[in-house]
PDB file of N, CA and C in Angstrom:
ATOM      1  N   UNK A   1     -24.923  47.745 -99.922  1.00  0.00           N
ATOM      2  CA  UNK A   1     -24.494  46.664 -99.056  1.00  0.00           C
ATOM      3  C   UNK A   1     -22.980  46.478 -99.116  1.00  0.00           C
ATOM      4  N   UNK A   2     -22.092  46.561-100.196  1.00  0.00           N
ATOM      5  CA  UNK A   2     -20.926  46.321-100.521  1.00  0.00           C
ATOM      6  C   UNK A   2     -20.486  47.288 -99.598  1.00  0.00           C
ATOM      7  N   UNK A   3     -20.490  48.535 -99.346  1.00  0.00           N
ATOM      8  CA  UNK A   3     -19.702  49.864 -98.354  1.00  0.00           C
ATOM      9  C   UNK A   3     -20.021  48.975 -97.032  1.00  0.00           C
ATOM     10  N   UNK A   4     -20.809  48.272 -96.684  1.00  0.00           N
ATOM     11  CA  UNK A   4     -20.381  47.847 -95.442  1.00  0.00           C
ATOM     12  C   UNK A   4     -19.527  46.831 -94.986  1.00  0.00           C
ATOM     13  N   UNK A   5     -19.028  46.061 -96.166  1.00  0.00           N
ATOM     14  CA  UNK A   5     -18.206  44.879 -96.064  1.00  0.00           C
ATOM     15  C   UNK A   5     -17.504  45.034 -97.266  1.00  0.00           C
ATOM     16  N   UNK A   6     -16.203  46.093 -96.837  1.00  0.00           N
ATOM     17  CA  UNK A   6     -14.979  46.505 -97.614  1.00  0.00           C
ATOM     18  C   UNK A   6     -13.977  45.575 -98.640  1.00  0.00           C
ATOM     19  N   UNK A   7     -14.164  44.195 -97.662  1.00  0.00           N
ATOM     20  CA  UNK A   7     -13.551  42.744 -97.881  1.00  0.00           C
ATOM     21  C   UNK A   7     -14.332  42.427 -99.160  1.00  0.00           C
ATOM     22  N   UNK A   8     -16.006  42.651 -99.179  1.00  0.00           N
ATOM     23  CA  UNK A   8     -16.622  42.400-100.255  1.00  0.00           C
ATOM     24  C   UNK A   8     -17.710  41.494 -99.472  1.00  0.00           C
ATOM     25  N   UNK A   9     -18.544  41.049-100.675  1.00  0.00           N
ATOM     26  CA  UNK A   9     -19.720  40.115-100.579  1.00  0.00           C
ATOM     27  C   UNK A   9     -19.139  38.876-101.669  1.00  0.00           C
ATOM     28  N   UNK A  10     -19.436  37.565-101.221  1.00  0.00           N
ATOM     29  CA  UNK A  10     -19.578  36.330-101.845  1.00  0.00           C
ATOM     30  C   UNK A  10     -20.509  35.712-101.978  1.00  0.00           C
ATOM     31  N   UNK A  11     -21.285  35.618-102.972  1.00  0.00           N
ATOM     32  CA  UNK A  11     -22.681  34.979-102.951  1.00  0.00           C
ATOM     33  C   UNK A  11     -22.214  33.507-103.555  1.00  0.00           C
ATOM     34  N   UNK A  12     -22.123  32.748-102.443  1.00  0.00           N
ATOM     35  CA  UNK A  12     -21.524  31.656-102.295  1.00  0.00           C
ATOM     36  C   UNK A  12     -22.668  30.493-103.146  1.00  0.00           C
ATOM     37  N   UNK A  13     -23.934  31.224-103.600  1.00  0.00           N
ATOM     38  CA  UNK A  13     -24.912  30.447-104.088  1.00  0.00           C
ATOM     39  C   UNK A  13     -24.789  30.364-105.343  1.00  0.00           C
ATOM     40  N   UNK A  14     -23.538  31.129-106.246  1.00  0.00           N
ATOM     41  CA  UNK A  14     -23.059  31.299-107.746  1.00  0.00           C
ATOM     42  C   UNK A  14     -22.351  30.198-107.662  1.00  0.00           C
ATOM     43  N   UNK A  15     -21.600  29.726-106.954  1.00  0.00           N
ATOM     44  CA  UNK A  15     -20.183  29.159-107.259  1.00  0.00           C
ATOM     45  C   UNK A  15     -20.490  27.077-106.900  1.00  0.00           C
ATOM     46  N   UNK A  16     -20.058  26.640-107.801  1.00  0.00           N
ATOM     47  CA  UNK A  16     -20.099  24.893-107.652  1.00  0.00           C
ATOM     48  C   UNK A  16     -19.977  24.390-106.174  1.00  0.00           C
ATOM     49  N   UNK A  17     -20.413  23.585-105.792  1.00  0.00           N
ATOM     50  CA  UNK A  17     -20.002  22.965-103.826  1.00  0.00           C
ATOM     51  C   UNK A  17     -18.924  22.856-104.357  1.00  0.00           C
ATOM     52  N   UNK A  18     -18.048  21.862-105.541  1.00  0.00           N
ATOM     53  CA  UNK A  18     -16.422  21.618-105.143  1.00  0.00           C
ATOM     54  C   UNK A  18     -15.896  22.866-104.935  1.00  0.00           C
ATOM     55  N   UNK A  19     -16.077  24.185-105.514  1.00  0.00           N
ATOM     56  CA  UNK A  19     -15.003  25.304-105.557  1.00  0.00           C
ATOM     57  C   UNK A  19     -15.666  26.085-104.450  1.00  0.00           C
ATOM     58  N   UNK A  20     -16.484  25.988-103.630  1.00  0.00           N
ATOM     59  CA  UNK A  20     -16.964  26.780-102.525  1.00  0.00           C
ATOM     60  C   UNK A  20     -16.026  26.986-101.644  1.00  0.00           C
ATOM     61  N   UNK A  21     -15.494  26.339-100.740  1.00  0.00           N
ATOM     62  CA  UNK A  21     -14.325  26.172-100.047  1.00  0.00           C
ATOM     63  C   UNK A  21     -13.298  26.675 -99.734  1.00  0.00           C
ATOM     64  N   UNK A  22     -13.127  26.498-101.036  1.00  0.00           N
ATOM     65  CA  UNK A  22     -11.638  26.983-101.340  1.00  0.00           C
ATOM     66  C   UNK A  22     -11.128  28.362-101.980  1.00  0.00           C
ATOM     67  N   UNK A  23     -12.855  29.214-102.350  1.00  0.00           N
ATOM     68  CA  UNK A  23     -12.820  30.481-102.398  1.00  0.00           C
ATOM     69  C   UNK A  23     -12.746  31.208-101.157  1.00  0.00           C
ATOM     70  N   UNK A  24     -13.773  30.641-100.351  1.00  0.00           N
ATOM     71  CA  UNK A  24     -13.747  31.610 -99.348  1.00  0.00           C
ATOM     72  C   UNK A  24     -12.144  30.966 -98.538  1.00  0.00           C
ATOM     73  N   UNK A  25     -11.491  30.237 -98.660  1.00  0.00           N
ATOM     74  CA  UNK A  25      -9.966  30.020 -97.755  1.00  0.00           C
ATOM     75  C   UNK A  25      -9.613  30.928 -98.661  1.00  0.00           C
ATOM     76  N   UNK A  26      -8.999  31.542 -99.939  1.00  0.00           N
ATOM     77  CA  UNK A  26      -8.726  32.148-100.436  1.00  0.00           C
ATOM     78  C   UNK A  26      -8.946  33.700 -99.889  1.00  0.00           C
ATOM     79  N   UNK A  27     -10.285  33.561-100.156  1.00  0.00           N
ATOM     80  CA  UNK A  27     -10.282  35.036 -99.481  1.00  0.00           C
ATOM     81  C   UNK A  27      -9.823  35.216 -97.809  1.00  0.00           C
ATOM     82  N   UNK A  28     -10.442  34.356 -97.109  1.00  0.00           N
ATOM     83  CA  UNK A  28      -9.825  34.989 -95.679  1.00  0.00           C
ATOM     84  C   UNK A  28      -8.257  34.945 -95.647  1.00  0.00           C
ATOM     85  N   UNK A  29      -7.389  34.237 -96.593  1.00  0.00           N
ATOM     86  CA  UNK A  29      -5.695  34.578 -96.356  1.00  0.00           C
ATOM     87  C   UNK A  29      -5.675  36.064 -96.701  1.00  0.00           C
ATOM     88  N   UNK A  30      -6.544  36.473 -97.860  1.00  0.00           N
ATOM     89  CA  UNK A  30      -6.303  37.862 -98.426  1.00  0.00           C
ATOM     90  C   UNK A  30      -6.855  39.200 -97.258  1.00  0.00           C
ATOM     91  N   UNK A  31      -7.912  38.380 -96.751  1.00  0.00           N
ATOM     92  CA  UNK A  31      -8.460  39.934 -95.829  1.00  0.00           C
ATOM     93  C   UNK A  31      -7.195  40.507 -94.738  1.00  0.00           C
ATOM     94  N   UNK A  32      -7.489  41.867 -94.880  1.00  0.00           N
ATOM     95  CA  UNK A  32      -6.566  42.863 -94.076  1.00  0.00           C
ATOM     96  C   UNK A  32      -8.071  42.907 -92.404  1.00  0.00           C
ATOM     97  N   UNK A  33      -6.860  43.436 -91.788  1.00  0.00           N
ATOM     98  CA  UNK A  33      -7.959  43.603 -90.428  1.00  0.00           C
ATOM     99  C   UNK A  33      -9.666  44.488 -90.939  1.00  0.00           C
ATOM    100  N   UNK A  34      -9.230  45.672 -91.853  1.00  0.00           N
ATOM    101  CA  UNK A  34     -10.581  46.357 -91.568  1.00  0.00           C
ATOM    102  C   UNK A  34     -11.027  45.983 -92.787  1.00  0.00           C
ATOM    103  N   UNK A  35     -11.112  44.287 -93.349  1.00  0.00           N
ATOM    104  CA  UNK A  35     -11.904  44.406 -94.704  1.00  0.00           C
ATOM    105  C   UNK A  35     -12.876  43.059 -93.440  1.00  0.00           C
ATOM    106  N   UNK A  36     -13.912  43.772 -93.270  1.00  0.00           N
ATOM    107  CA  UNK A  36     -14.917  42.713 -93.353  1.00  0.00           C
ATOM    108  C   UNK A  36     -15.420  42.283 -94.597  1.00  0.00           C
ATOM    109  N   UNK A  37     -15.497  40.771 -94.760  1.00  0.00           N
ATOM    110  CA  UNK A  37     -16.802  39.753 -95.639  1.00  0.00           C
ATOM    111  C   UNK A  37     -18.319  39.626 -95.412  1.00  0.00           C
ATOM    112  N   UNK A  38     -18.961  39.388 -96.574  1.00  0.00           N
ATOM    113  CA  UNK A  38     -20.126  38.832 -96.316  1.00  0.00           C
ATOM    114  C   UNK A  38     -20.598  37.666 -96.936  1.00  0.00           C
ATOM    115  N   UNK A  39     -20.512  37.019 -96.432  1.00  0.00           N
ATOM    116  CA  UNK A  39     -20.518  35.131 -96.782  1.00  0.00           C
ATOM    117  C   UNK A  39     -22.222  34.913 -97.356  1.00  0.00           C
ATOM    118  N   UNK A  40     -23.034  34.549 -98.588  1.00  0.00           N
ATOM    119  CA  UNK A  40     -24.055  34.408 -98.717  1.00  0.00           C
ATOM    120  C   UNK A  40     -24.076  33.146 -98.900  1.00  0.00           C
ATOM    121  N   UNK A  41     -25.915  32.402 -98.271  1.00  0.00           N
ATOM    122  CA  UNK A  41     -25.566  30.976 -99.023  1.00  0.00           C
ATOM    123  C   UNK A  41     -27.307  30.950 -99.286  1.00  0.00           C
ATOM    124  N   UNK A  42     -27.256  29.662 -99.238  1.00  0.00           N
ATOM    125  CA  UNK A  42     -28.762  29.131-100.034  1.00  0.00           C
ATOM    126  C   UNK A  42     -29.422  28.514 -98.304  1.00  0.00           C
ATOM    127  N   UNK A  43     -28.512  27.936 -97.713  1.00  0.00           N
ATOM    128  CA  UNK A  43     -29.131  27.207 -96.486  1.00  0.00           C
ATOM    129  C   UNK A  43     -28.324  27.321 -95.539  1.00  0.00           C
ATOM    130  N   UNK A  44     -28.685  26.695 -94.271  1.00  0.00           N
ATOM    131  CA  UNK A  44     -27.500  27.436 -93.373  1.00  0.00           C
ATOM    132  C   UNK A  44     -26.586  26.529 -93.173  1.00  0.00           C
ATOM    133  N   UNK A  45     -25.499  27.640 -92.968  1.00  0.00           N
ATOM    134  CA  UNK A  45     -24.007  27.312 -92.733  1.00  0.00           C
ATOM    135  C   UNK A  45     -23.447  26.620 -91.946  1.00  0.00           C
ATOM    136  N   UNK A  46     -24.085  25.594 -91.459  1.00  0.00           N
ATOM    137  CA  UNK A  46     -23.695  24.614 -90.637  1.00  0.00           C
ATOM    138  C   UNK A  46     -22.051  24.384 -89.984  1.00  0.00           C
ATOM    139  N   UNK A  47     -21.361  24.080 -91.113  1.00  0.00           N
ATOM    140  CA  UNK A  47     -20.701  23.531 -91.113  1.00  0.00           C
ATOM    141  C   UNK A  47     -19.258  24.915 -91.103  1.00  0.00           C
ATOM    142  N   UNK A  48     -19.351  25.590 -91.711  1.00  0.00           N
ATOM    143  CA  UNK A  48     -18.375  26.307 -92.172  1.00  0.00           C
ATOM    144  C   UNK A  48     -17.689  27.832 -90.739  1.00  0.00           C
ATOM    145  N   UNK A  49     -18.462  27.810 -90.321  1.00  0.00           N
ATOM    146  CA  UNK A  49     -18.263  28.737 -89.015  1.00  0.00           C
ATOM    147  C   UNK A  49     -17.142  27.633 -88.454  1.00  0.00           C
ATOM    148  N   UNK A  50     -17.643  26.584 -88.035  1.00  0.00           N
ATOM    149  CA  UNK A  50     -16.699  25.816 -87.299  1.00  0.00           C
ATOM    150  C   UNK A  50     -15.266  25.797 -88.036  1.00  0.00           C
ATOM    151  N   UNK A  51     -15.373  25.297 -89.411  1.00  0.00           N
ATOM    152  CA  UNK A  51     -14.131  25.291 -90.168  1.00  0.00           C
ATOM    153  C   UNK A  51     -13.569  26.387 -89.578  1.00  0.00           C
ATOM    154  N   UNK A  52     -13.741  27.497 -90.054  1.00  0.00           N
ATOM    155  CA  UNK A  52     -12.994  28.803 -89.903  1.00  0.00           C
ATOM    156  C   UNK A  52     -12.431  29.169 -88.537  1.00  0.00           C
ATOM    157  N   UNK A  53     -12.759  28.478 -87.603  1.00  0.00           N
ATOM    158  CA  UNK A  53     -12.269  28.588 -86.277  1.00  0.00           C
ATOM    159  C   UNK A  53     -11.394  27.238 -85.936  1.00  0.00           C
ATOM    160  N   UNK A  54     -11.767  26.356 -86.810  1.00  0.00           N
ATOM    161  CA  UNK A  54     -10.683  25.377 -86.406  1.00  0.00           C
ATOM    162  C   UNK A  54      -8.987  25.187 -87.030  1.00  0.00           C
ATOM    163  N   UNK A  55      -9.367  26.051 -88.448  1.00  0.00           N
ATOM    164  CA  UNK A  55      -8.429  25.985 -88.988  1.00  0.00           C
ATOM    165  C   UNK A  55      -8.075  27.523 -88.921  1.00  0.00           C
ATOM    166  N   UNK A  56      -8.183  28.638 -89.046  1.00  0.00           N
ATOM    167  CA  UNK A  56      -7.695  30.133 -87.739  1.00  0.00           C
ATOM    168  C   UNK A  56      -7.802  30.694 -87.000  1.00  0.00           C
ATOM    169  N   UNK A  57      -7.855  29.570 -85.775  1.00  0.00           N
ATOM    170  CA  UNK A  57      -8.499  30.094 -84.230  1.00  0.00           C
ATOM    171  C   UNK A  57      -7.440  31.587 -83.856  1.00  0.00           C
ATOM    172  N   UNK A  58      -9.135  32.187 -83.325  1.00  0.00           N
ATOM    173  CA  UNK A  58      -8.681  33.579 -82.779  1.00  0.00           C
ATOM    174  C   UNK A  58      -8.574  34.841 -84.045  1.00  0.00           C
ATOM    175  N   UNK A  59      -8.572  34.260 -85.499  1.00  0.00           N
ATOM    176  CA  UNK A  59      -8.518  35.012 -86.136  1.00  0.00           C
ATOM    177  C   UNK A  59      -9.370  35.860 -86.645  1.00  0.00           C
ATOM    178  N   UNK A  60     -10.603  35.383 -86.759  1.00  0.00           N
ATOM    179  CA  UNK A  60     -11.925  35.757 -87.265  1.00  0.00           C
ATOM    180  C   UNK A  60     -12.915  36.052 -86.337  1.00  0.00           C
ATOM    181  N   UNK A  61     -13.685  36.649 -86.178  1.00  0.00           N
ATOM    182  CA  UNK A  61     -15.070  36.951 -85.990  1.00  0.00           C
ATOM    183  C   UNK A  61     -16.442  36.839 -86.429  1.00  0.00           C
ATOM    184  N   UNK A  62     -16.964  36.119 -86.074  1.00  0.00           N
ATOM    185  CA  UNK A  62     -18.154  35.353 -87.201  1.00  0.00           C
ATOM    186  C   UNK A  62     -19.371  35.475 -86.643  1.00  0.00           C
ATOM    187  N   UNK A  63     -20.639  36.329 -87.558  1.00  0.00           N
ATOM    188  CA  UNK A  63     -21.216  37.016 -86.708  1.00  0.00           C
ATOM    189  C   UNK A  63     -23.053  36.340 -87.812  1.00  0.00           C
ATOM    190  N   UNK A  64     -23.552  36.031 -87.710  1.00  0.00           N
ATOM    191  CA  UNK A  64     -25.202  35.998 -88.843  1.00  0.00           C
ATOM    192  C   UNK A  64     -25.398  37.205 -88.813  1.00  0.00           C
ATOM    193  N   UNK A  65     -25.969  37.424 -90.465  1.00  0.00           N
ATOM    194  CA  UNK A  65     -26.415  38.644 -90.547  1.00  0.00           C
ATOM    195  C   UNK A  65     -28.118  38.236 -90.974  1.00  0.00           C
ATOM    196  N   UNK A  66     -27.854  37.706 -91.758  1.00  0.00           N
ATOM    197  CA  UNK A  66     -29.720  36.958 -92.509  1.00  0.00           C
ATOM    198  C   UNK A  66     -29.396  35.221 -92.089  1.00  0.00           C
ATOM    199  N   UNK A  67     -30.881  34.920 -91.255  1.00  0.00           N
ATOM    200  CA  UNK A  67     -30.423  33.132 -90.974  1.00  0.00           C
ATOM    201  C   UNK A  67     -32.430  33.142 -91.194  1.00  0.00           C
ATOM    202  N   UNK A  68     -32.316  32.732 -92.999  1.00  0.00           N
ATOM    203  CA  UNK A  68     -33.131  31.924 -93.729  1.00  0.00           C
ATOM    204  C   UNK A  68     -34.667  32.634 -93.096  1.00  0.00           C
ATOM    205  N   UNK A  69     -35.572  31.744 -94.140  1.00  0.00           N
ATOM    206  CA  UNK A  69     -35.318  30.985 -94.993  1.00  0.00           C
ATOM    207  C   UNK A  69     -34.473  30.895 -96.091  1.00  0.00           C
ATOM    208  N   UNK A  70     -34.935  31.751 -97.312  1.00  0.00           N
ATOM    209  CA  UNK A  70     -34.533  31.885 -98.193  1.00  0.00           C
ATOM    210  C   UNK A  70     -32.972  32.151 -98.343  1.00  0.00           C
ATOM    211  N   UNK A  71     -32.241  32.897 -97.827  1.00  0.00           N
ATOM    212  CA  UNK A  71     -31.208  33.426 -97.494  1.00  0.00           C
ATOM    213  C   UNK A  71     -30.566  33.633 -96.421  1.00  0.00           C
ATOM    214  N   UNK A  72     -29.124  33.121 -96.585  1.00  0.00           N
ATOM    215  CA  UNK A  72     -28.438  32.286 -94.858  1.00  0.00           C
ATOM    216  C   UNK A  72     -27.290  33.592 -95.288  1.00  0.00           C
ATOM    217  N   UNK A  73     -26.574  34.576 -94.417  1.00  0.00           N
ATOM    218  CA  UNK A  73     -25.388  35.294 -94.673  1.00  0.00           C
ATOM    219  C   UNK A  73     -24.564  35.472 -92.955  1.00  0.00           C
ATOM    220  N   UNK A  74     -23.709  35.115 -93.361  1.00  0.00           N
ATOM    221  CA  UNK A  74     -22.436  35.188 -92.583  1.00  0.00           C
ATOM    222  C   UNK A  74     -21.535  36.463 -92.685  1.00  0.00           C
ATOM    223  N   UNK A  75     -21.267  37.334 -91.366  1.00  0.00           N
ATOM    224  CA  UNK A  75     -20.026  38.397 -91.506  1.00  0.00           C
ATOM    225  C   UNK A  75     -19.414  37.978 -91.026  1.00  0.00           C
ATOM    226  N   UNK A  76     -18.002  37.981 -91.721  1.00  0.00           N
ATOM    227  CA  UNK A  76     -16.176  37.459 -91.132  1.00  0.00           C
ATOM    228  C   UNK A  76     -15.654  39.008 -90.938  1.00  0.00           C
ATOM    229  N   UNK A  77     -15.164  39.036 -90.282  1.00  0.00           N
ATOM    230  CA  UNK A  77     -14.771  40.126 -89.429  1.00  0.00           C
ATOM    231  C   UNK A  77     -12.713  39.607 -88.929  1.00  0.00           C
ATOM    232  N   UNK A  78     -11.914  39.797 -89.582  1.00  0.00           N
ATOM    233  CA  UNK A  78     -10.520  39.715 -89.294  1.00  0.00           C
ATOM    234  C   UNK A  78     -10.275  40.640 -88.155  1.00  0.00           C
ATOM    235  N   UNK A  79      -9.658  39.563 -86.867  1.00  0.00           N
ATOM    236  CA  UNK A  79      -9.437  40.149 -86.044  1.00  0.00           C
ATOM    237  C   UNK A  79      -8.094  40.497 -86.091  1.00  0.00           C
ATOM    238  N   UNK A  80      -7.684  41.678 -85.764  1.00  0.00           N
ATOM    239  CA  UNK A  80      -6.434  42.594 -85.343  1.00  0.00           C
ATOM    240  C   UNK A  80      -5.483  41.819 -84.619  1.00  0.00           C
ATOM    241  N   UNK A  81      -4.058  41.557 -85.142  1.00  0.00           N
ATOM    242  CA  UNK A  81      -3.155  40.964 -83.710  1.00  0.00           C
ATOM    243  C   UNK A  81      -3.269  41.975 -82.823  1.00  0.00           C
ATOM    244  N   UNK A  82      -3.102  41.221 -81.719  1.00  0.00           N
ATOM    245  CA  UNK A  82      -3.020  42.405 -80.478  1.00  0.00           C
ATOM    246  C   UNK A  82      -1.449  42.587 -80.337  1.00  0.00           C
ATOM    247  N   UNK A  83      -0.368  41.696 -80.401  1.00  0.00           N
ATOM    248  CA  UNK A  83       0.749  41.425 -79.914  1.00  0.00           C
ATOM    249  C   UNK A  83       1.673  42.588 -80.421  1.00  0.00           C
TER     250      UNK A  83
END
């Protein structure tokens, strides 16, 4: 699974709600165009797709890969400047 998302996998279901956040902002400053993510969680992601477009519109690509039960996963996909 990791060879398909170069960026890596986050199994966002290890890490505390306070420090959730602020890993994955961490990581999307770090991704290069061809590192896709794979965002894992426990339930679905309600909330966090929107974040990521409100706070780097145009930058990302945000795609479900698994939507539950058991397991909710998100691909971020860094989009390329065109300019």
């Amino acid at each position: 699974m990791g060879a398909d998302y170069p960026g890596g996998v986050i199994d966002l279901r290890l890490h505390r709600p306070q420090t959730r956040l602020m890993l994955v902002e961490q990581t999307l400053a770090a991704l290069k165009p061809d590192e896709d993510i794979l965002l894992v969680f426990r339930e679905r992601p309600a909330y966090l797709p929107h974040h990521i477009h409100s706070q780097y519109p145009g930058r990302f690509e945000i795609t479900p890969v698994d939507e539950g039960p058991e397991v909710w996963s998100l691909r971020v996909h860094p989009v390329s400047d065109r300019h």
